[in-house]
N, C-alpha and C. Protein backbone atom coordinates (compact mmCIF):
# COMPACT_ATOMS: atom_id res chain seq x y z
N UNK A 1 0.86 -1.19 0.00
CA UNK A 1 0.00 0.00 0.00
C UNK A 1 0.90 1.24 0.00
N UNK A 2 0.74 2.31 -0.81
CA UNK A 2 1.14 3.50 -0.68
C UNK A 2 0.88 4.32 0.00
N UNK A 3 1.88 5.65 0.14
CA UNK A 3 1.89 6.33 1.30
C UNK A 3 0.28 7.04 1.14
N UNK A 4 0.34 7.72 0.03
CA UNK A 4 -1.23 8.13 0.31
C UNK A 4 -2.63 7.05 0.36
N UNK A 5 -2.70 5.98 0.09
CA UNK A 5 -3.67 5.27 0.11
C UNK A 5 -3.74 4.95 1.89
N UNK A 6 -2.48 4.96 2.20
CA UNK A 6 -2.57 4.87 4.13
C UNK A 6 -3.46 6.19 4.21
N UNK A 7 -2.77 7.30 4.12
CA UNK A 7 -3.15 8.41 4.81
C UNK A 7 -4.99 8.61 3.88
N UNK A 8 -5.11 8.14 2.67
CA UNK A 8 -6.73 8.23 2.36
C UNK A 8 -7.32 7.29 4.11
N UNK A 9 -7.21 6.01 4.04
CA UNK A 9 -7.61 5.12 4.75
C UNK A 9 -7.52 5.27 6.30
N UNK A 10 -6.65 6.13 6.99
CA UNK A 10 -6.23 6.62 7.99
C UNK A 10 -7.70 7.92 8.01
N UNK A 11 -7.82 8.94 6.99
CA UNK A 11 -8.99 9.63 7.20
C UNK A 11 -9.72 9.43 7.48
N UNK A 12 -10.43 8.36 6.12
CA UNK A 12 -11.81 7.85 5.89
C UNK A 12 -11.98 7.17 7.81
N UNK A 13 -10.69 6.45 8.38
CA UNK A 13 -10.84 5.90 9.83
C UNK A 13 -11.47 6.87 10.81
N UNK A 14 -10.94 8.15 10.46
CA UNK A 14 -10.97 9.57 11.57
C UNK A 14 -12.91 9.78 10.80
N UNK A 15 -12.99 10.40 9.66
CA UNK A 15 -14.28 10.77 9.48
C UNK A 15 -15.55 10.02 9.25
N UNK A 16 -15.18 8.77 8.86
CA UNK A 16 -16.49 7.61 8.82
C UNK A 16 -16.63 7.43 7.10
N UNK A 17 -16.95 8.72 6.35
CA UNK A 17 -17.30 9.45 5.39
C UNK A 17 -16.84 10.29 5.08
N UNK A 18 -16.10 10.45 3.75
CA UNK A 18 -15.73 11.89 2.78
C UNK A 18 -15.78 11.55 1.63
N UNK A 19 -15.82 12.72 0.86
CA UNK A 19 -15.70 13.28 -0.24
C UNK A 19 -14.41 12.80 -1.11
N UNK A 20 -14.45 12.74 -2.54
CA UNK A 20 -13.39 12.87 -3.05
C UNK A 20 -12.32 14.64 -2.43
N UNK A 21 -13.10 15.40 -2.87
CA UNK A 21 -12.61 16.57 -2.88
C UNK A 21 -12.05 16.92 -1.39
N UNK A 22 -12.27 16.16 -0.45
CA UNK A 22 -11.96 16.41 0.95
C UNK A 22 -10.83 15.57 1.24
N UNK A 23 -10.59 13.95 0.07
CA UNK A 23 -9.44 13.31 -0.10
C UNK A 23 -8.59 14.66 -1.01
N UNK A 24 -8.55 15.01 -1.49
CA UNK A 24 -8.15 15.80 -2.37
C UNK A 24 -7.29 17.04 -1.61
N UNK A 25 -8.30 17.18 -0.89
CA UNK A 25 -7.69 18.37 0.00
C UNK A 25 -6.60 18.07 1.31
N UNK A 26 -7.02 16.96 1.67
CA UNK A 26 -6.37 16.38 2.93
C UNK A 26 -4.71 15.79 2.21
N UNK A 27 -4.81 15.13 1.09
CA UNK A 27 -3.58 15.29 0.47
C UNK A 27 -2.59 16.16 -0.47
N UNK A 28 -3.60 16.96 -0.61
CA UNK A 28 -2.95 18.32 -1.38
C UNK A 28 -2.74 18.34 -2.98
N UNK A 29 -3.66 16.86 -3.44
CA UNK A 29 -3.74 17.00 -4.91
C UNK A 29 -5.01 16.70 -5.49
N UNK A 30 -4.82 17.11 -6.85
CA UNK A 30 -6.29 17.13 -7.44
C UNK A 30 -6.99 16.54 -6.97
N UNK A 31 -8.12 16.60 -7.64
CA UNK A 31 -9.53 15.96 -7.47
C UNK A 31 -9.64 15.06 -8.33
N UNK A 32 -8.85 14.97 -9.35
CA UNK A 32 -8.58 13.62 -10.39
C UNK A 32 -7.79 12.89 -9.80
N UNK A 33 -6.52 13.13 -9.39
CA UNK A 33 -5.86 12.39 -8.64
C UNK A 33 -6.41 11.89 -7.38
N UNK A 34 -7.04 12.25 -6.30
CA UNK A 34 -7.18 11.66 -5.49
C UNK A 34 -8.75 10.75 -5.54
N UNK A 35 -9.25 11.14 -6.62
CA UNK A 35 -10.42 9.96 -6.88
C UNK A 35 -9.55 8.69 -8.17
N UNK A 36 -8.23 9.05 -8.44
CA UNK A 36 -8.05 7.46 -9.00
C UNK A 36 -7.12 6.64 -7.71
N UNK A 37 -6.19 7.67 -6.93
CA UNK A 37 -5.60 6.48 -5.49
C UNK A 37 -7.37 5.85 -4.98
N UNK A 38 -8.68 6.93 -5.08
CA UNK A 38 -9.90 6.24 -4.01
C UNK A 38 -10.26 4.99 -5.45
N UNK A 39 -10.02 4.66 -6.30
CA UNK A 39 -10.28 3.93 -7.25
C UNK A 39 -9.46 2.50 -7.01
N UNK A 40 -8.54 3.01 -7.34
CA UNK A 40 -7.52 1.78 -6.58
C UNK A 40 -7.76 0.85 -5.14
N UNK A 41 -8.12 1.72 -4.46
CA UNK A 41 -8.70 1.38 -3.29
C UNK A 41 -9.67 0.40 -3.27
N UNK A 42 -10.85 0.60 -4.31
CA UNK A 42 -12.03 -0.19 -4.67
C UNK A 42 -11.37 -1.60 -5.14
N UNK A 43 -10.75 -1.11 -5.99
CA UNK A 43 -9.66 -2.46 -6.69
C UNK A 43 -9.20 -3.41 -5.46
N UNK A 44 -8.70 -2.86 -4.42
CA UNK A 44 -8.21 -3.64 -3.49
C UNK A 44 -9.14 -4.02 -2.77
N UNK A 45 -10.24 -3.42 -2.63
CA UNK A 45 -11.32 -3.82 -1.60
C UNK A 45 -11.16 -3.78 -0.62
N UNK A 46 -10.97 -2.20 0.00
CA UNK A 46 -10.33 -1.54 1.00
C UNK A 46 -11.34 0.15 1.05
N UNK A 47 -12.08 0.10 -0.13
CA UNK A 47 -13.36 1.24 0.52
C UNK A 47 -13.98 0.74 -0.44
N UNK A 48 -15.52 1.11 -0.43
CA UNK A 48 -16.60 1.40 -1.35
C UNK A 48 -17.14 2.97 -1.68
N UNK A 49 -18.26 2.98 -2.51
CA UNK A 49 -18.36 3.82 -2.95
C UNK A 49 -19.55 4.66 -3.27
N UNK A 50 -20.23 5.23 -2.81
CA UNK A 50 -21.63 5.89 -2.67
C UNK A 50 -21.71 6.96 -3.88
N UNK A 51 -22.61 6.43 -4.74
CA UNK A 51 -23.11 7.98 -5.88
C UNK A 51 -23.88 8.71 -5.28
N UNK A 52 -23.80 10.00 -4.98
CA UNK A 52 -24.86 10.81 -5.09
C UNK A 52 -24.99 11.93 -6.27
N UNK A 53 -26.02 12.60 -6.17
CA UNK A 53 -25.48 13.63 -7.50
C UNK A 53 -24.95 14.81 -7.29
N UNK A 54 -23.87 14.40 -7.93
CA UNK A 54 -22.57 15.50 -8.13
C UNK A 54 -21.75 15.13 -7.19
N UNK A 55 -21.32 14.14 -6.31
CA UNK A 55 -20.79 14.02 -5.35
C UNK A 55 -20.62 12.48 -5.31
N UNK A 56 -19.42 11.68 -5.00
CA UNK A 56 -19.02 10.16 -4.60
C UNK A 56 -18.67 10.43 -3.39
N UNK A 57 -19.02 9.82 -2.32
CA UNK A 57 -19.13 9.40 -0.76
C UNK A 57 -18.13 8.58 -0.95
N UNK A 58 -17.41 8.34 0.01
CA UNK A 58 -16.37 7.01 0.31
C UNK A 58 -16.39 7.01 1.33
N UNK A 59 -16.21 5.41 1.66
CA UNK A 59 -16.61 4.90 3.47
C UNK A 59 -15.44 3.65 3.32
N UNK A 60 -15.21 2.82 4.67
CA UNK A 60 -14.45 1.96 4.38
C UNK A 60 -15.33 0.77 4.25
N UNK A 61 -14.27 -0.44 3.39
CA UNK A 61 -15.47 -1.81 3.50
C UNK A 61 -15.79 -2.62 4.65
């Protein structure tokens, strides 16, 4: 696991629930970038993933 996929997974531990854009912010890069490390994540089966509109939720599995 990579350093930011800890520190995504270390959040998501602290908040229950966030945002891409709040992964985004908490690591200091895009909003493209930090929704493909939360993508990868899915891949590993290590979070899921909530649509809402205009907005993806991420929680852990």
């Amino acid at each position: 696991m990579n350093v930011h996929n800890k520190k995504i997974i270390d959040l998501i531990k602290k908040e229950r629930i966030v945002t891409s854009s709040e992964v985004a912010g908490h690591l200091g890069v895009s909003w493209n970038t930090a929704e493909k490390y939360l993508l990868e994540l899915i891949i590993d089966g290590k979070v899921e993933r909530i649509k809402k509109v205009g907005v993806n939720l991420w929680l852990l599995k």
